[in-house]
C-alpha atoms as a PDB file:
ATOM      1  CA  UNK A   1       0.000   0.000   0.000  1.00  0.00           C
ATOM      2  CA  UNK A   2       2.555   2.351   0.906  1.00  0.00           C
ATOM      3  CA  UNK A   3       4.320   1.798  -2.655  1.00  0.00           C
ATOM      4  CA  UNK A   4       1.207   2.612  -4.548  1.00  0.00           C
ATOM      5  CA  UNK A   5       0.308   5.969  -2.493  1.00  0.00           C
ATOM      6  CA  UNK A   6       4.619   6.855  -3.607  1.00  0.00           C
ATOM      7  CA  UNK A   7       3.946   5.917  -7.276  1.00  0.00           C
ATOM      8  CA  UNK A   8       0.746   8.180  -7.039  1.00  0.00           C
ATOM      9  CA  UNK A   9       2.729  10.903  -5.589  1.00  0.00           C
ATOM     10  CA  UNK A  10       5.495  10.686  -7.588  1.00  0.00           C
ATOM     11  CA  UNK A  11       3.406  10.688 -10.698  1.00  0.00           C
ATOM     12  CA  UNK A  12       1.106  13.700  -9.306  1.00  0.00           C
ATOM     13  CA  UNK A  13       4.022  15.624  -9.129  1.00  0.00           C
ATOM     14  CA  UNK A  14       5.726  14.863 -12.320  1.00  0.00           C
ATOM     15  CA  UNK A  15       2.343  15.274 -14.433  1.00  0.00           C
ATOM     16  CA  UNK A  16       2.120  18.904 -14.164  1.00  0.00           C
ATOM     17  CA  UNK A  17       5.868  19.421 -15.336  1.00  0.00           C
ATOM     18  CA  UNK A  18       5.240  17.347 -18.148  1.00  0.00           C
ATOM     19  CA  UNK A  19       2.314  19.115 -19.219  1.00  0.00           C
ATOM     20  CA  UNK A  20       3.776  22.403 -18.762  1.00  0.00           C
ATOM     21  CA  UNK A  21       7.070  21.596 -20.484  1.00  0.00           C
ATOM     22  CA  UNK A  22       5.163  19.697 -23.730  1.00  0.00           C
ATOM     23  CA  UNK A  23       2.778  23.043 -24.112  1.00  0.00           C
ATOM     24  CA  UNK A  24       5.570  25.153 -24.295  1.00  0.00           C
ATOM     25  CA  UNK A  25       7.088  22.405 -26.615  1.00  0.00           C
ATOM     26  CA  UNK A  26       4.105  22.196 -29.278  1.00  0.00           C
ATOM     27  CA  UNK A  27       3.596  26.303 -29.057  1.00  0.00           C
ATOM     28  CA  UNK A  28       4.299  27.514 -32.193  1.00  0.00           C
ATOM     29  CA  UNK A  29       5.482  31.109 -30.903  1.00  0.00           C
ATOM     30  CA  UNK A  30       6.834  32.794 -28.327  1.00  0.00           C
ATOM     31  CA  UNK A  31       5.759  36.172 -27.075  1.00  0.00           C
ATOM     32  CA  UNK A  32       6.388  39.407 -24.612  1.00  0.00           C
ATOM     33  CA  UNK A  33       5.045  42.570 -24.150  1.00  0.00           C
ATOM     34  CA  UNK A  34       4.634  45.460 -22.102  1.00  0.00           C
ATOM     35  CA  UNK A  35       2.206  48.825 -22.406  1.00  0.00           C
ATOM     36  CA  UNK A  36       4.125  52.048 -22.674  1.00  0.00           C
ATOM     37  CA  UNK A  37       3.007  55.556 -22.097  1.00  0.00           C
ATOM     38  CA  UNK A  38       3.082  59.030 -24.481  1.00  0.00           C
ATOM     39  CA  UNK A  39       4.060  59.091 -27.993  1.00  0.00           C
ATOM     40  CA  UNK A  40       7.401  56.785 -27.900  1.00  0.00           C
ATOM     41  CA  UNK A  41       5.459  55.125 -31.371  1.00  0.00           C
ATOM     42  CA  UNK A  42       3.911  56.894 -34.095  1.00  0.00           C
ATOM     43  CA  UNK A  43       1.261  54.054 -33.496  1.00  0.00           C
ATOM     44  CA  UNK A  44      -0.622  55.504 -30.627  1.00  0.00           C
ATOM     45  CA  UNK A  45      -1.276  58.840 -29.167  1.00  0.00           C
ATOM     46  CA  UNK A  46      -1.615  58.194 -25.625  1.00  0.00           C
ATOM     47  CA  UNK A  47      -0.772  54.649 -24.909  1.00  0.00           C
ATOM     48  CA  UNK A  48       0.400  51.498 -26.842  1.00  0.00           C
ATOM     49  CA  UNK A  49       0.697  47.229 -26.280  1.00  0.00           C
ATOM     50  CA  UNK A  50       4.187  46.873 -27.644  1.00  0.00           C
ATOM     51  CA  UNK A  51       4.281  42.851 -28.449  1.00  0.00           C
ATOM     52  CA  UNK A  52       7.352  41.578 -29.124  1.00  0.00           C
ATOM     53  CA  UNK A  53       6.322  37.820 -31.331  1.00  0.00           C
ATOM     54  CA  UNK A  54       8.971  35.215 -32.585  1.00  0.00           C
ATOM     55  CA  UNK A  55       7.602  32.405 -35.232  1.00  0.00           C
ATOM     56  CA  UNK A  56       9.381  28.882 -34.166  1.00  0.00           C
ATOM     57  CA  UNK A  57       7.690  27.497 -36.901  1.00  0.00           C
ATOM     58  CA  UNK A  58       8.882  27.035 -40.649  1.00  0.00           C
ATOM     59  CA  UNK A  59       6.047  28.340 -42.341  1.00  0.00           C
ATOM     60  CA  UNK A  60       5.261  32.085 -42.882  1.00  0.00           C
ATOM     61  CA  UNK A  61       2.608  33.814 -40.846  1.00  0.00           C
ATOM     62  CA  UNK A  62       0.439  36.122 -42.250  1.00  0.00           C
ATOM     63  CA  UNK A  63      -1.862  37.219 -39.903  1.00  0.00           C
ATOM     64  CA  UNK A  64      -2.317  36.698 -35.696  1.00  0.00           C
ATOM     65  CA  UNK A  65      -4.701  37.629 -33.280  1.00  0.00           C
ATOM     66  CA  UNK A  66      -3.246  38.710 -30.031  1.00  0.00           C
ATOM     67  CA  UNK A  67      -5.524  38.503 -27.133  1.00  0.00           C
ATOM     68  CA  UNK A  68      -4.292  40.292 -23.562  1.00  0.00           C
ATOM     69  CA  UNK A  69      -6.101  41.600 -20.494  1.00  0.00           C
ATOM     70  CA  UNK A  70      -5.132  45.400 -19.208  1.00  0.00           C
ATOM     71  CA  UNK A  71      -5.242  46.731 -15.317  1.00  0.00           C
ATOM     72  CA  UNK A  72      -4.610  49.594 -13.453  1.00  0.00           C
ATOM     73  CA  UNK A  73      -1.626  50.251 -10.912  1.00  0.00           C
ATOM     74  CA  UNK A  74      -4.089  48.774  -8.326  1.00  0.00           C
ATOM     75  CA  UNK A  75      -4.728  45.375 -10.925  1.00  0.00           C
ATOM     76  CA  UNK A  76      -8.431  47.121 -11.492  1.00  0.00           C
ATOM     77  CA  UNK A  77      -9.934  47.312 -15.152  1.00  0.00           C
ATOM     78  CA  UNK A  78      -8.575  50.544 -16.283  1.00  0.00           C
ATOM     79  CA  UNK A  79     -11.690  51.346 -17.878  1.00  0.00           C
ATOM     80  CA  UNK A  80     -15.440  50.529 -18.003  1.00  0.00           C
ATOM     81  CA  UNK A  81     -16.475  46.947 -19.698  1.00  0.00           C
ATOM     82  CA  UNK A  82     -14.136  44.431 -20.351  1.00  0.00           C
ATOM     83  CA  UNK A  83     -10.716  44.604 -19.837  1.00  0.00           C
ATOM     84  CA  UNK A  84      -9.670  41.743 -22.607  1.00  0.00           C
ATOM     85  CA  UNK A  85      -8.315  43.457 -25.566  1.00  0.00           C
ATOM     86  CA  UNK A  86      -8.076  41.318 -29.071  1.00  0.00           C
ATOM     87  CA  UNK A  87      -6.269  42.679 -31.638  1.00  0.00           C
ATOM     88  CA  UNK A  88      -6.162  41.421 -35.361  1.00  0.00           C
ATOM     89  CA  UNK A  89      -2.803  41.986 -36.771  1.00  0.00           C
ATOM     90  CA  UNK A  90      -2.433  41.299 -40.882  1.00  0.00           C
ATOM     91  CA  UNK A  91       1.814  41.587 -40.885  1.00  0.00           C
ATOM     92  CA  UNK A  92       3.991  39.172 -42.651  1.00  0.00           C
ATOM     93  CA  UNK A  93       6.164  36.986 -39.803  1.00  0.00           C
ATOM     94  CA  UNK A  94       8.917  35.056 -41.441  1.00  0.00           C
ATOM     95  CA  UNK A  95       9.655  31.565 -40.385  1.00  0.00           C
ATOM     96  CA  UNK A  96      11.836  31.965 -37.392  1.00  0.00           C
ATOM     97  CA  UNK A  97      11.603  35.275 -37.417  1.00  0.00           C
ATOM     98  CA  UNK A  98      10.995  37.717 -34.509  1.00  0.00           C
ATOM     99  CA  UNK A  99       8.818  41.072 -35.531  1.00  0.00           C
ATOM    100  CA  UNK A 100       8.057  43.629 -33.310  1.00  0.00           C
ATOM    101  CA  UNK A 101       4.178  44.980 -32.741  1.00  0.00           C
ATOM    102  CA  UNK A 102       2.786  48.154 -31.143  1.00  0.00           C
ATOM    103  CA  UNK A 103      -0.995  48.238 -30.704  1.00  0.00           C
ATOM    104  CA  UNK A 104      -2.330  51.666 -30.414  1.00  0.00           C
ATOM    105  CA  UNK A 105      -4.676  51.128 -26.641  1.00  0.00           C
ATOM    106  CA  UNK A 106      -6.209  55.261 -27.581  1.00  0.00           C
ATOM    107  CA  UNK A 107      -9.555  53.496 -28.162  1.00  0.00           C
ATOM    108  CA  UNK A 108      -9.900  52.094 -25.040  1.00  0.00           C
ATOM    109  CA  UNK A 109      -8.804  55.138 -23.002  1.00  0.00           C
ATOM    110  CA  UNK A 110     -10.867  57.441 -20.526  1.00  0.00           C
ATOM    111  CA  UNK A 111      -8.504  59.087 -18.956  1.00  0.00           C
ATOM    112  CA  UNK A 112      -4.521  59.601 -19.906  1.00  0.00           C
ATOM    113  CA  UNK A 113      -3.235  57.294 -16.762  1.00  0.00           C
ATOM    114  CA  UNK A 114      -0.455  58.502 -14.873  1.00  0.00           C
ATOM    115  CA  UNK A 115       1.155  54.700 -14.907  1.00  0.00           C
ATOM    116  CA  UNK A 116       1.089  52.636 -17.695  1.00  0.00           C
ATOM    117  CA  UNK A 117      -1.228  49.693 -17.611  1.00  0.00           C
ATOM    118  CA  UNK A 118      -0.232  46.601 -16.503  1.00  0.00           C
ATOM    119  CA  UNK A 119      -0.789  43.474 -18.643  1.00  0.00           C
ATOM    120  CA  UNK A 120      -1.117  39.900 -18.233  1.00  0.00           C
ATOM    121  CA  UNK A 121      -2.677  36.992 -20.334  1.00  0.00           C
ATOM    122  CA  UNK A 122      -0.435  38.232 -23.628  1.00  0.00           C
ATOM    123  CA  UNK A 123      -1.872  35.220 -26.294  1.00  0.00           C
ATOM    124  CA  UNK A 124      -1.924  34.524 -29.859  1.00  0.00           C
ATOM    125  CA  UNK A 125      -4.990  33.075 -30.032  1.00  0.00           C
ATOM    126  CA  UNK A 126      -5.100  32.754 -33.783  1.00  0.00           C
ATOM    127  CA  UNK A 127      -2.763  32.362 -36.561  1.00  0.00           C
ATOM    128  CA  UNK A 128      -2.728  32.257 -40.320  1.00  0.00           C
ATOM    129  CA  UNK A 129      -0.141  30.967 -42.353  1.00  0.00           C
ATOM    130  CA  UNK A 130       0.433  31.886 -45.722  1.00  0.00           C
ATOM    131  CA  UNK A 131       0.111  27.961 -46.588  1.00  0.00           C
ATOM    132  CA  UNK A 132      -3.963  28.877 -45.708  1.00  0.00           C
ATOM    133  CA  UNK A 133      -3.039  26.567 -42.650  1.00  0.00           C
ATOM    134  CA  UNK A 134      -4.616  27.829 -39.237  1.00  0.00           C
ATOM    135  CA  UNK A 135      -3.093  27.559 -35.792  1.00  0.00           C
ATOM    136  CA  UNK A 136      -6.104  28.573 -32.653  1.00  0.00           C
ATOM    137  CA  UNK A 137      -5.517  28.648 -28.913  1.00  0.00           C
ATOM    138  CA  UNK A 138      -9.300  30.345 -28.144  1.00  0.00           C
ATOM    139  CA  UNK A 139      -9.027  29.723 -24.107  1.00  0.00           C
ATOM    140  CA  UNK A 140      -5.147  30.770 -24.096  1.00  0.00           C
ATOM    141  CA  UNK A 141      -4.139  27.353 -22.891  1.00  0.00           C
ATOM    142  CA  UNK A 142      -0.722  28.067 -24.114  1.00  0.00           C
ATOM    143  CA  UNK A 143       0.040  30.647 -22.285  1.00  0.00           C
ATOM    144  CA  UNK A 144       3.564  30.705 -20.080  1.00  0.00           C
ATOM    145  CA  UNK A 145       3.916  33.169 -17.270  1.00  0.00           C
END
């Protein structure tokens, strides 16, 4: 008895490392971001999601949807309704290439904050490859923090 209850331990705790390691594994990207403030981009007025995507893949990407959740210095929604933004972007991303995205946020803004906004849940949830093939992750179930 005391053998079975290890084995069931032992494999508890190795399951969830396995599962983490093989997402990150069969992810076909890898991603970072951060929201700055002011006009450091000609892509946004008051604030922008800059998204920083690499392709590990060997086809070409021609469009992604990138899916991310904004808060205020306190973690509050910065602004009324949802706080989930998703963002279509139709740019060309080599195979194994890294490209560099800023997302204007001016749409979303009430006020000019005084902080920029924190972010968390950063996501492609869709891709398009110039091959017409399509890679989706709807629930952002490959997402690493």
């Amino acid at each position: 008895m005391k053998n079975k209850a290890a084995f069931v331990a032992v494999c508890f705790l190795l399951f969830p490392r396995g599962h983490f390691s093989y997402a990150r594994d069969m992810c076909p990207y890898s991603i970072d971001g951060y929201v700055s403030l002011s006009s450091e981009s000609a892509a946004f007025k008051y604030a922008g999601m800059n998204i920083t995507f690499y392709n590990k893949t060997g086809k070409d990407i021609k469009r992604i949807t990138f899916n991310f959740f904004l808060y205020d210095e306190d973690g509050n929604p910065p602004f009324p309704g949802n706080n989930c933004i998703t963002v279509d972007c139709v740019q060309a991303v080599k195979a194994y290439d890294t490209v560099d995205f800023c997302v204007s946020l001016d749409e979303y803004m009430v006020t000019v904050p005084d902080e920029p906004y924190q972010t968390d849940f950063l996501y492609a949830g869709r891709i398009e490859y110039e091959d017409g093939t399509v890679w989706e992750d709807p629930y952002g179930l490959y997402v690493m923090e």
